[in-house]
PDB file of N, CA and C in Angstrom:
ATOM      1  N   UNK A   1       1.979   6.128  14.522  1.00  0.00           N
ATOM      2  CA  UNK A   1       1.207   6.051  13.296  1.00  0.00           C
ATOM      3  C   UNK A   1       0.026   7.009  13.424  1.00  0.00           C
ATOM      4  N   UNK A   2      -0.212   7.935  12.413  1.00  0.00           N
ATOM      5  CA  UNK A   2      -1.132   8.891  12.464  1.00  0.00           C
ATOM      6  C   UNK A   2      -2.521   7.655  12.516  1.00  0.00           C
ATOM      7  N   UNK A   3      -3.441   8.620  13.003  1.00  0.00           N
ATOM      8  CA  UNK A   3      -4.726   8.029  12.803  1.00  0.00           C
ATOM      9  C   UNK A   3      -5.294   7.436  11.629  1.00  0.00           C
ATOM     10  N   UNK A   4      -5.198   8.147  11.038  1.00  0.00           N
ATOM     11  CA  UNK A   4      -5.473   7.790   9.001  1.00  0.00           C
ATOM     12  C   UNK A   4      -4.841   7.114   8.462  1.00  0.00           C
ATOM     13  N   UNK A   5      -3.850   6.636   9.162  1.00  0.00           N
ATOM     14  CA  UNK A   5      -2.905   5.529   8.560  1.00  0.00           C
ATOM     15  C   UNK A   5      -3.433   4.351   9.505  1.00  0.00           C
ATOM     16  N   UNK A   6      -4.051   4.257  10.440  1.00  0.00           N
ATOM     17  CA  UNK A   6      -4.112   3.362  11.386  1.00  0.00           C
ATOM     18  C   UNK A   6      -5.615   2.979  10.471  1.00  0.00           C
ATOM     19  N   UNK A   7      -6.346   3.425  10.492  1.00  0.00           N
ATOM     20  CA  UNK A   7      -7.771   3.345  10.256  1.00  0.00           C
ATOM     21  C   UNK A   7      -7.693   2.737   8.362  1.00  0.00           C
ATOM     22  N   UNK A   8      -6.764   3.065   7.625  1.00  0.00           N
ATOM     23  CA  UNK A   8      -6.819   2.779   6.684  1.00  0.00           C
ATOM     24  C   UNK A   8      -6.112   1.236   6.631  1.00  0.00           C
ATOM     25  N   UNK A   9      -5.268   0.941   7.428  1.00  0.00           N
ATOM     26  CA  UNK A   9      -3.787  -0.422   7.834  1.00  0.00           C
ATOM     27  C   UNK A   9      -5.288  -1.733   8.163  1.00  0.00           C
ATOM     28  N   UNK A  10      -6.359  -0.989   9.439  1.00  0.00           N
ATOM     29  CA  UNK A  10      -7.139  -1.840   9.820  1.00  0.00           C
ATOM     30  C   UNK A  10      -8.055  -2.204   9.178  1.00  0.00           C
ATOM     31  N   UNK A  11      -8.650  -0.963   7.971  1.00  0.00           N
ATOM     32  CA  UNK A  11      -9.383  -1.060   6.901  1.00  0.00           C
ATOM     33  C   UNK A  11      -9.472  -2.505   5.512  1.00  0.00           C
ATOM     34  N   UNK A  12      -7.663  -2.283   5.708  1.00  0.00           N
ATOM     35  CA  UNK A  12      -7.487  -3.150   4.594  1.00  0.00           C
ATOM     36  C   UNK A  12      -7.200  -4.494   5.013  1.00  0.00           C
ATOM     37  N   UNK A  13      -6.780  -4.722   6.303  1.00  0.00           N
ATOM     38  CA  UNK A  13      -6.413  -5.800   6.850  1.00  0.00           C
ATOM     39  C   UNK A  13      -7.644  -6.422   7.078  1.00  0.00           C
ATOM     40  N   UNK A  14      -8.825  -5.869   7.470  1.00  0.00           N
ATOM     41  CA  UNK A  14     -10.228  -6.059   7.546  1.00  0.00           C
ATOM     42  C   UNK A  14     -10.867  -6.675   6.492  1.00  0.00           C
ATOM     43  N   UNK A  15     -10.434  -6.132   5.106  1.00  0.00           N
ATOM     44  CA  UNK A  15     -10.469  -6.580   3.805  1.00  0.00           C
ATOM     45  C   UNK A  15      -9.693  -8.418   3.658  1.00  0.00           C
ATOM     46  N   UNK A  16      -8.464  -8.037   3.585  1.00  0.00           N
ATOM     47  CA  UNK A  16      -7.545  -9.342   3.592  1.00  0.00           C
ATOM     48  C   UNK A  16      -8.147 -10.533   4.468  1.00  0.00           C
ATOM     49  N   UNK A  17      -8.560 -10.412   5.847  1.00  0.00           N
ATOM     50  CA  UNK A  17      -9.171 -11.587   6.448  1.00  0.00           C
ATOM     51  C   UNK A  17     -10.447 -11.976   6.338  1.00  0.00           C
ATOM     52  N   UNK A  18     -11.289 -10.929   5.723  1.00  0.00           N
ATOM     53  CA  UNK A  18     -12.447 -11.717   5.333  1.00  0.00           C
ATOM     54  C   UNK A  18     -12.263 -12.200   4.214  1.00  0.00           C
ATOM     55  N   UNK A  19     -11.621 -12.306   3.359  1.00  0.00           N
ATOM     56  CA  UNK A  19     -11.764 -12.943   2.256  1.00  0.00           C
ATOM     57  C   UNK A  19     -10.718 -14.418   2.492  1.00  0.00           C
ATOM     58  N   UNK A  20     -10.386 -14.582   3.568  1.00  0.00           N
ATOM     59  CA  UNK A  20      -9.481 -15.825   3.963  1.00  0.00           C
ATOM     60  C   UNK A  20     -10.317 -16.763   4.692  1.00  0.00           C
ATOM     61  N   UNK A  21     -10.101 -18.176   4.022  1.00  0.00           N
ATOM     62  CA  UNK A  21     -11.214 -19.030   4.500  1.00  0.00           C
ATOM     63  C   UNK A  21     -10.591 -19.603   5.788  1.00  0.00           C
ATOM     64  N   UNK A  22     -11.435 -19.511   6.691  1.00  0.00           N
ATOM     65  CA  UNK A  22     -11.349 -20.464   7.800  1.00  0.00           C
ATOM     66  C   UNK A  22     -10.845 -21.680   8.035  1.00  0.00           C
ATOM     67  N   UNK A  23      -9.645 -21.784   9.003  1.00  0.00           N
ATOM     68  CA  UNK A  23      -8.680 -22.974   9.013  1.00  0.00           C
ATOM     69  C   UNK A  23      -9.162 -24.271   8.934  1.00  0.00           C
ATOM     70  N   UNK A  24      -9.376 -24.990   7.948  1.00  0.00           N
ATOM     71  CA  UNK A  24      -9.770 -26.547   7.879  1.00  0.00           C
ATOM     72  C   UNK A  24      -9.708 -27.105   9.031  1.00  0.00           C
ATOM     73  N   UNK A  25      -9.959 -28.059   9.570  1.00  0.00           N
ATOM     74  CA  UNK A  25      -9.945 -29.117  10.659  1.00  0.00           C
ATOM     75  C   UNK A  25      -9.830 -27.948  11.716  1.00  0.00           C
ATOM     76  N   UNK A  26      -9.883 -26.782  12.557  1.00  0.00           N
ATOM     77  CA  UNK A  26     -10.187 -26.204  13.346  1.00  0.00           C
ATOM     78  C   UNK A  26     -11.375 -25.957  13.716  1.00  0.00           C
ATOM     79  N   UNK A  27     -12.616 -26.060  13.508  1.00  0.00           N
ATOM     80  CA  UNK A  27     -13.909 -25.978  13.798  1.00  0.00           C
ATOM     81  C   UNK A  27     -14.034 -26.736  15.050  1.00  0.00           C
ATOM     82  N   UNK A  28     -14.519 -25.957  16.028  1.00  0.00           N
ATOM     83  CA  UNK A  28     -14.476 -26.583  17.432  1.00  0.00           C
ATOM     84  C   UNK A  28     -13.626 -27.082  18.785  1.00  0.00           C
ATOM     85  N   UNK A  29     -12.592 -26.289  18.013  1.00  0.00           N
ATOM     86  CA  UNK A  29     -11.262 -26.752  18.017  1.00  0.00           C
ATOM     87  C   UNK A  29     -11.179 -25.595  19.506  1.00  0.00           C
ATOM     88  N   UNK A  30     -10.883 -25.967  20.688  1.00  0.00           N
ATOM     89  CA  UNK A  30     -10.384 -25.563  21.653  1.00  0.00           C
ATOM     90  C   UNK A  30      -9.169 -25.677  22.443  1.00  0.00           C
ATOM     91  N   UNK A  31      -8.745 -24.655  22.751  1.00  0.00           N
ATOM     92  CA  UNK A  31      -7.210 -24.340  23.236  1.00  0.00           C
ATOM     93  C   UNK A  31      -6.882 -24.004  24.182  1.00  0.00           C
ATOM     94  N   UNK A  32      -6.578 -24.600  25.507  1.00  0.00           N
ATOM     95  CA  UNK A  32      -6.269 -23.888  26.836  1.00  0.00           C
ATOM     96  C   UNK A  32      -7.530 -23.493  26.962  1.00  0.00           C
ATOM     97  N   UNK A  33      -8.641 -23.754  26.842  1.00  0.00           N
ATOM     98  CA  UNK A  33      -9.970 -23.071  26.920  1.00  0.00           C
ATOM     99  C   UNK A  33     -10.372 -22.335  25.956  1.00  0.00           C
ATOM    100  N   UNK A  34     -10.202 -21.858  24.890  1.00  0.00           N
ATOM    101  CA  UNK A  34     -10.329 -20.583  24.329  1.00  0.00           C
ATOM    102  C   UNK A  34     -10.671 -21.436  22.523  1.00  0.00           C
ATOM    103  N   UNK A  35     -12.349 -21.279  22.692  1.00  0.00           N
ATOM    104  CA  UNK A  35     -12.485 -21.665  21.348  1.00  0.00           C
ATOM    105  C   UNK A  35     -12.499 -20.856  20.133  1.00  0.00           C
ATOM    106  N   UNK A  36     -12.093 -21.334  19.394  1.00  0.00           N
ATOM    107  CA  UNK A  36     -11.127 -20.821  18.270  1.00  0.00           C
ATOM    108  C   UNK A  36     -12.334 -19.783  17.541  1.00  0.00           C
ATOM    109  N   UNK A  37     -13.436 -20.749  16.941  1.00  0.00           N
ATOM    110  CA  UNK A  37     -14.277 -20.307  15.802  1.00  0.00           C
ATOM    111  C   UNK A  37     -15.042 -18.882  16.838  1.00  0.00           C
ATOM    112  N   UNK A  38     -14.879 -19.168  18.280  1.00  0.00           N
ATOM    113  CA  UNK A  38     -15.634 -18.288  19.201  1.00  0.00           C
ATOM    114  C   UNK A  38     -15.147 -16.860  18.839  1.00  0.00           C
ATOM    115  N   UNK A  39     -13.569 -16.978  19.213  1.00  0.00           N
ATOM    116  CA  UNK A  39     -12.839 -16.076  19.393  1.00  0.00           C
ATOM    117  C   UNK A  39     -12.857 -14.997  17.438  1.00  0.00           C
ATOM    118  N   UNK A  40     -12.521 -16.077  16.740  1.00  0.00           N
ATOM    119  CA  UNK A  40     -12.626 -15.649  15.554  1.00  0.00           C
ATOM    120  C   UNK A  40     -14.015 -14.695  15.377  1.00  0.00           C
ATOM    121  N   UNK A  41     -15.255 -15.399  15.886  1.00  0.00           N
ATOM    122  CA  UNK A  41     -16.652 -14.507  15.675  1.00  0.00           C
ATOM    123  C   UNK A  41     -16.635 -13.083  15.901  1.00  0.00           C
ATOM    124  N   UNK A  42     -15.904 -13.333  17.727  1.00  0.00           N
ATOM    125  CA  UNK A  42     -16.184 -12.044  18.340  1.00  0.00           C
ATOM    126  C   UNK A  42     -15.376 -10.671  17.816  1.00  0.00           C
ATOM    127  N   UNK A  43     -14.088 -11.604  17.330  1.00  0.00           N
ATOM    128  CA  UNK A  43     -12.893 -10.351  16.466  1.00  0.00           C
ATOM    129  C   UNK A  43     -13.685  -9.444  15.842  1.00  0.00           C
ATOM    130  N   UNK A  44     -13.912 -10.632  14.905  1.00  0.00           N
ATOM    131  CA  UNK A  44     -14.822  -9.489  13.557  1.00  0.00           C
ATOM    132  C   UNK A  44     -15.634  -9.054  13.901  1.00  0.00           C
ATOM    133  N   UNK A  45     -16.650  -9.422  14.745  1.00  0.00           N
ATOM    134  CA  UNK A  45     -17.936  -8.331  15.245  1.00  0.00           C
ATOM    135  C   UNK A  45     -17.071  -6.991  15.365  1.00  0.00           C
ATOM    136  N   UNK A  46     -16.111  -7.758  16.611  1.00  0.00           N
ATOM    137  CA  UNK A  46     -15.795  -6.041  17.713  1.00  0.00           C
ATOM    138  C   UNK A  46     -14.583  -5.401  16.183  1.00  0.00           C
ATOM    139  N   UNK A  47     -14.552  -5.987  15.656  1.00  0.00           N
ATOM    140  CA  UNK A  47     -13.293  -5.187  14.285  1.00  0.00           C
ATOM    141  C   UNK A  47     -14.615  -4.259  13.834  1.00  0.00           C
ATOM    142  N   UNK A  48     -15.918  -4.807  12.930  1.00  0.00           N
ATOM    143  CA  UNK A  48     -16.552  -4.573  12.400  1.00  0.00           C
ATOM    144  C   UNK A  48     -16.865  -3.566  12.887  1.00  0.00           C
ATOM    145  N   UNK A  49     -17.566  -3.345  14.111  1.00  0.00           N
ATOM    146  CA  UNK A  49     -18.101  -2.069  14.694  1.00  0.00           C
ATOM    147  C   UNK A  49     -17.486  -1.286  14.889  1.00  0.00           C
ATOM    148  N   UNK A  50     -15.360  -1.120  15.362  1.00  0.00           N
ATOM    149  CA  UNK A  50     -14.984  -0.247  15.146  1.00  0.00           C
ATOM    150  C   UNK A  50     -14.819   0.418  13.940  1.00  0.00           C
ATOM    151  N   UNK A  51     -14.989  -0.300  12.887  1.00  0.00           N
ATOM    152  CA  UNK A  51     -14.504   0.603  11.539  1.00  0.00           C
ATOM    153  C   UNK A  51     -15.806   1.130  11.048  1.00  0.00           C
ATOM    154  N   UNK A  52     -17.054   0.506  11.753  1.00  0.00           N
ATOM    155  CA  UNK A  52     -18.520   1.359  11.798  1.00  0.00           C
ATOM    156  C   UNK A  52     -18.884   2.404  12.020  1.00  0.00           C
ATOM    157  N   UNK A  53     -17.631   2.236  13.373  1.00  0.00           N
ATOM    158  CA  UNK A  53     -18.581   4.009  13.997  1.00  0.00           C
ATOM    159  C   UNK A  53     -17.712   3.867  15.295  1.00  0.00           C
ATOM    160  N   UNK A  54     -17.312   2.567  15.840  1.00  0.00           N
ATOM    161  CA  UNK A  54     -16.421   2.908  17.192  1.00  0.00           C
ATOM    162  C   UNK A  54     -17.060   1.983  18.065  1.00  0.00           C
ATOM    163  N   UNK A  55     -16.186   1.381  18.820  1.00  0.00           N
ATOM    164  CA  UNK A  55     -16.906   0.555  20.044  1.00  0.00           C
ATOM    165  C   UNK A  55     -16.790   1.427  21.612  1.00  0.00           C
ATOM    166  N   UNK A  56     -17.963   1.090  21.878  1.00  0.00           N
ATOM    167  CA  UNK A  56     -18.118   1.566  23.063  1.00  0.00           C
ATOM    168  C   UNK A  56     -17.654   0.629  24.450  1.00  0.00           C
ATOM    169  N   UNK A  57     -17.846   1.629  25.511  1.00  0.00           N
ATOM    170  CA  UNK A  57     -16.532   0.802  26.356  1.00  0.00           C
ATOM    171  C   UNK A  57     -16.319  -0.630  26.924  1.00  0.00           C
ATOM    172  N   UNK A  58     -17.871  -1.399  26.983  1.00  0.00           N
ATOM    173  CA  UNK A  58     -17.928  -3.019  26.614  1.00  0.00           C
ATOM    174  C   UNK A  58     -17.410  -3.614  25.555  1.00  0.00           C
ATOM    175  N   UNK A  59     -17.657  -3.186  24.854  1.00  0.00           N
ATOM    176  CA  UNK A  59     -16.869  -3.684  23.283  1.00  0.00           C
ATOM    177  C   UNK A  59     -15.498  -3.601  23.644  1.00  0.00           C
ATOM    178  N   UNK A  60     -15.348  -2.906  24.206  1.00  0.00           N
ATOM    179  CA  UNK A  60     -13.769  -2.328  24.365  1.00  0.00           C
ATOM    180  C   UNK A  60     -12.783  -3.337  24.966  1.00  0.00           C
ATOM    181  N   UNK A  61     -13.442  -3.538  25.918  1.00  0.00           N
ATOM    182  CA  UNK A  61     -13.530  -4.733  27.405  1.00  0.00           C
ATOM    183  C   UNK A  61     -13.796  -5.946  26.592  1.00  0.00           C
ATOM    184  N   UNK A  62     -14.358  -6.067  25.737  1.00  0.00           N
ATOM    185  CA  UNK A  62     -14.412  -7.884  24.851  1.00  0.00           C
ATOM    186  C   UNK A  62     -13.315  -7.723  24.533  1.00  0.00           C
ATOM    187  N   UNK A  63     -13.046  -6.693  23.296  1.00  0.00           N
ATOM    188  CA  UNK A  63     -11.768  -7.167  22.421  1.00  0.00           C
ATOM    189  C   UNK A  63     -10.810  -6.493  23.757  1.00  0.00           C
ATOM    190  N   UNK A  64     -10.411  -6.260  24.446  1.00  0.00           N
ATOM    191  CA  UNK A  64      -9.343  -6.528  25.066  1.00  0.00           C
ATOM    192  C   UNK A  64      -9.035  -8.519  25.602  1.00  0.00           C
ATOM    193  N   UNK A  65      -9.972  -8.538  26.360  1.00  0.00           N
ATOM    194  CA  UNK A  65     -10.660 -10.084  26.438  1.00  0.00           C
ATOM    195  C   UNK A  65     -10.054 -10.937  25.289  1.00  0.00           C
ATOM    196  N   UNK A  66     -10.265 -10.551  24.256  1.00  0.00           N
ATOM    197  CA  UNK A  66      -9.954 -11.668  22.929  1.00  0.00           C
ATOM    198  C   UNK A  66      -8.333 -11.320  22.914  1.00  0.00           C
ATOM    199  N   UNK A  67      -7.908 -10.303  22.757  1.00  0.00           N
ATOM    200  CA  UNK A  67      -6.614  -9.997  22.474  1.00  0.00           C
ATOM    201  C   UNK A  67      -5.869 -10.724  23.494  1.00  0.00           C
ATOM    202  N   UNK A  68      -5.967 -10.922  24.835  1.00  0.00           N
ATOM    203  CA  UNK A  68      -5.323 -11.578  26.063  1.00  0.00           C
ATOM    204  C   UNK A  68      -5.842 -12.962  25.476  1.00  0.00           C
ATOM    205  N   UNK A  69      -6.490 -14.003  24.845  1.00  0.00           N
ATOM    206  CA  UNK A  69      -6.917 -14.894  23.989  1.00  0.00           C
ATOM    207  C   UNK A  69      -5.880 -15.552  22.869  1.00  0.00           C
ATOM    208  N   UNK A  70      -6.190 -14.288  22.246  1.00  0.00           N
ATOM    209  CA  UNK A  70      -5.254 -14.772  20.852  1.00  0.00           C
ATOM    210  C   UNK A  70      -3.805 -14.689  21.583  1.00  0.00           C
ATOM    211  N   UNK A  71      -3.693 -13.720  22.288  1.00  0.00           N
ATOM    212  CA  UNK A  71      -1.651 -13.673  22.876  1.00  0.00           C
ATOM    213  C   UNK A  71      -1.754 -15.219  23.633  1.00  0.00           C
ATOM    214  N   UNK A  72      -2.066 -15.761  23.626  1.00  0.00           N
ATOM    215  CA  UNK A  72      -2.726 -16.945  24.556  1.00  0.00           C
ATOM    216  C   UNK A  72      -2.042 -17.888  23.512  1.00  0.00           C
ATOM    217  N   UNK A  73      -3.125 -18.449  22.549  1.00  0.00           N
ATOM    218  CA  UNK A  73      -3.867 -19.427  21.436  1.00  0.00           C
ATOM    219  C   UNK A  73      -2.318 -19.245  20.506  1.00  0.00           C
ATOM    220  N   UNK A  74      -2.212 -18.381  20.027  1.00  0.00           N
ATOM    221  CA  UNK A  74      -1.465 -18.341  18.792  1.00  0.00           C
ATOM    222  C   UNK A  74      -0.222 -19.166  18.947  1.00  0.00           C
ATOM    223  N   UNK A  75       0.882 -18.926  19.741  1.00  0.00           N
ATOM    224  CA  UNK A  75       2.072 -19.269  19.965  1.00  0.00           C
ATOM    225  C   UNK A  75       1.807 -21.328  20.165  1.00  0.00           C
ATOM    226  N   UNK A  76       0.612 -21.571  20.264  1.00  0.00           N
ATOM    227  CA  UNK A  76       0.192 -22.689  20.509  1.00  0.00           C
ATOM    228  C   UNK A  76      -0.220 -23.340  19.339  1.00  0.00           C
ATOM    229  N   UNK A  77      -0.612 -22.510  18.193  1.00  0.00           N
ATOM    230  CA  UNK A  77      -1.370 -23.429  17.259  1.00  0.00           C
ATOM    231  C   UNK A  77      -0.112 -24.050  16.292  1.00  0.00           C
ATOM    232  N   UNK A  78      -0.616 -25.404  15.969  1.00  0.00           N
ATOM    233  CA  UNK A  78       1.077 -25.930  15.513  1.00  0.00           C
ATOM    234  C   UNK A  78       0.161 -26.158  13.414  1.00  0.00           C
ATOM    235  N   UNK A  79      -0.510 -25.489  13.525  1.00  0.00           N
ATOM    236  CA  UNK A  79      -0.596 -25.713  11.712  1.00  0.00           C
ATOM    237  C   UNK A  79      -0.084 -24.152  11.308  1.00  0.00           C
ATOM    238  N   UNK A  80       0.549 -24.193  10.474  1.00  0.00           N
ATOM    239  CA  UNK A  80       1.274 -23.118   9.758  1.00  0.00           C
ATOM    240  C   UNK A  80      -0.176 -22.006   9.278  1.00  0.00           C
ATOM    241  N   UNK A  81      -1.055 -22.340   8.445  1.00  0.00           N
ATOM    242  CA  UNK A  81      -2.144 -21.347   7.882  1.00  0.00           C
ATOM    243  C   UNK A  81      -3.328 -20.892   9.449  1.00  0.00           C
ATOM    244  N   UNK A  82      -3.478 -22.112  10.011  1.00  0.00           N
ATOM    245  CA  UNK A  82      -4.089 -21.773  11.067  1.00  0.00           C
ATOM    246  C   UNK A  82      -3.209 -20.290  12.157  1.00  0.00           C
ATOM    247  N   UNK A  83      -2.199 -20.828  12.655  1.00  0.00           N
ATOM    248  CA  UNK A  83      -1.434 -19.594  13.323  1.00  0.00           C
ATOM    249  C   UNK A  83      -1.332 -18.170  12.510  1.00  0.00           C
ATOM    250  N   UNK A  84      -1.037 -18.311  11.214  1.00  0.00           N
ATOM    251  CA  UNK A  84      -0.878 -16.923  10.071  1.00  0.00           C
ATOM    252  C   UNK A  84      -2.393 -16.357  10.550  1.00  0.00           C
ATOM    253  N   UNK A  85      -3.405 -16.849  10.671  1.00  0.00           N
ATOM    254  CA  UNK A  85      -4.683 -16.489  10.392  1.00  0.00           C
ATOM    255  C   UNK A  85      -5.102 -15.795  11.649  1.00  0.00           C
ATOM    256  N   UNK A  86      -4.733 -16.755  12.304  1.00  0.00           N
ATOM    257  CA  UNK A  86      -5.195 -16.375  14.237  1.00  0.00           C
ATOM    258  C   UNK A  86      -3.799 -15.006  14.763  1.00  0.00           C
ATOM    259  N   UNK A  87      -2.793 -14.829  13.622  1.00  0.00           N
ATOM    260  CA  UNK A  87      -1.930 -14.259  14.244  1.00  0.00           C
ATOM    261  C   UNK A  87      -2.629 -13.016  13.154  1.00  0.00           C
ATOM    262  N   UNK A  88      -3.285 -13.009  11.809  1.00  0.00           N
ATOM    263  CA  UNK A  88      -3.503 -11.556  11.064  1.00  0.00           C
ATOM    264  C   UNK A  88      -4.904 -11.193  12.073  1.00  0.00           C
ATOM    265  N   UNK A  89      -5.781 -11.756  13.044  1.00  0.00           N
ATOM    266  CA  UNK A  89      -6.835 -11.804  13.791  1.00  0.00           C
ATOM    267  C   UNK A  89      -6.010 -10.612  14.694  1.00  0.00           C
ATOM    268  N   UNK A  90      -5.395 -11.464  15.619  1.00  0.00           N
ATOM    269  CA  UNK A  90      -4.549 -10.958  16.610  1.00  0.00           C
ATOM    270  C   UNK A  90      -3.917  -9.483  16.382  1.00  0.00           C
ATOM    271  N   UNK A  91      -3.517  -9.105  15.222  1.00  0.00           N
ATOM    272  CA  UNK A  91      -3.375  -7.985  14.714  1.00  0.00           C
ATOM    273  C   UNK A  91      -4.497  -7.203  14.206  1.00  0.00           C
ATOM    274  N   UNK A  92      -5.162  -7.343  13.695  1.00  0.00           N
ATOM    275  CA  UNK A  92      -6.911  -6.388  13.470  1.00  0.00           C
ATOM    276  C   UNK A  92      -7.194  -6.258  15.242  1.00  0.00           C
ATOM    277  N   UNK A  93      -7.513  -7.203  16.059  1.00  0.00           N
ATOM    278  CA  UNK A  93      -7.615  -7.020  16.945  1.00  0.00           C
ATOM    279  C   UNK A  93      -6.818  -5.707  17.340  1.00  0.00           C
ATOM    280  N   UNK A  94      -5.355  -6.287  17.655  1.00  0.00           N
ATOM    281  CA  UNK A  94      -4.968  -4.933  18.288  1.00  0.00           C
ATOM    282  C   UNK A  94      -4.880  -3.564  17.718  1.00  0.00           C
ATOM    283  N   UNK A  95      -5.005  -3.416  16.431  1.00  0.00           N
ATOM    284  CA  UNK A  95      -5.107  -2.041  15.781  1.00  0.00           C
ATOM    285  C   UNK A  95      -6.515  -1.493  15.846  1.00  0.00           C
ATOM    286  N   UNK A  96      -7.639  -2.496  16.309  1.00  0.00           N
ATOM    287  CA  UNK A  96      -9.043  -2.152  16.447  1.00  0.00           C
ATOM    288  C   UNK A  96      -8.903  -1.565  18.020  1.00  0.00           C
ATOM    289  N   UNK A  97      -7.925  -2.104  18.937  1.00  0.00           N
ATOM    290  CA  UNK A  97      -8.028  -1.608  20.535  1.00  0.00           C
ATOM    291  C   UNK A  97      -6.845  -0.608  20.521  1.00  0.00           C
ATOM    292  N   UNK A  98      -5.834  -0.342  19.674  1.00  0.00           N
ATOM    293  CA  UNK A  98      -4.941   0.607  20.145  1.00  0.00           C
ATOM    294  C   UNK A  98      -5.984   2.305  19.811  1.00  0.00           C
ATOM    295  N   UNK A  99      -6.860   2.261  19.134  1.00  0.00           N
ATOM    296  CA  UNK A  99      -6.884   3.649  19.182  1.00  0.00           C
ATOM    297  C   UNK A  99      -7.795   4.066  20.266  1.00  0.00           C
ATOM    298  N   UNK A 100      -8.185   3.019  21.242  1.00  0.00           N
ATOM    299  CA  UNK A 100      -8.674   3.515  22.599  1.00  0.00           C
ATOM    300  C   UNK A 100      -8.337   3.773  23.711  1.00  0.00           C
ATOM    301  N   UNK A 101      -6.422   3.678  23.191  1.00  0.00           N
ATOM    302  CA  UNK A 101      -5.315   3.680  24.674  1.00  0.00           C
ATOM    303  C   UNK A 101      -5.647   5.133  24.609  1.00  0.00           C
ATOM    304  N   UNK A 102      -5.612   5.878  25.492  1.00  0.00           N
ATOM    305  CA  UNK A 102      -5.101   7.352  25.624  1.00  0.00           C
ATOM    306  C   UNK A 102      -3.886   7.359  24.930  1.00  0.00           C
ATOM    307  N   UNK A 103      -3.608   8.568  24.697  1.00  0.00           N
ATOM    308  CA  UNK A 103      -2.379   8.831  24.265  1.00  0.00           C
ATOM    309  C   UNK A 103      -1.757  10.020  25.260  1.00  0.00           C
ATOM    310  N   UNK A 104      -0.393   9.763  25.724  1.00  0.00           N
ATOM    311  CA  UNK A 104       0.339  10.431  26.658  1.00  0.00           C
ATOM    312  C   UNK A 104       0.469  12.154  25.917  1.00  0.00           C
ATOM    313  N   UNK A 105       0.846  12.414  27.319  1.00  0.00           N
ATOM    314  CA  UNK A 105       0.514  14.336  27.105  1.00  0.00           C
ATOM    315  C   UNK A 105       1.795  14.768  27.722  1.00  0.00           C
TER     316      UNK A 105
END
């Protein structure tokens, strides 16, 4: 996927989950360790700042952190809107960390 297609996919997906309300009865809600509303915060920060200007290489190192999280959490959550939500997360996530893989030469 060209860059401009990536940046525009995360753009809009960025769009789509903020305007999606937060899973009812999940507030506080912890999973194998990994609290939910936590994980949700830090997404959107580290989403937010990449479509800002770019995260730098701590940022980088969180949302990798969250992404090993959500691959975690998701396959676990047994409410249907909750998993859709933590799984469109899980995806911003990784389209916010794939454009910091190198790319092979």
């Amino acid at each position: 996927m060209r860059r401009a297609q990536s940046e525009d996919r995360l753009a809009r997906l960025w769009e789509e989950h903020r305007c999606a309300l937060y899973p009812d009865g999940f507030r506080g809600v912890d999973i194998e360790g990994v609290e939910l509303i936590l994980l949700d915060a830090d997404v959107a920060g580290l989403v937010r700042q990449e479509l800002d200007g770019g995260l730098d290489d701590s940022g980088i190192a969180v949302l990798w952190a969250c992404i090993a999280g959500l691959d975690k959490v998701v396959p676990l959550i047994n409410s249907e809107y909750c998993a859709s939500y933590f799984a469109r997360l899980r995806t911003l996530a990784k389209l916010a960390a794939a454009r910091h893989i190198p790319t092979a030469t």
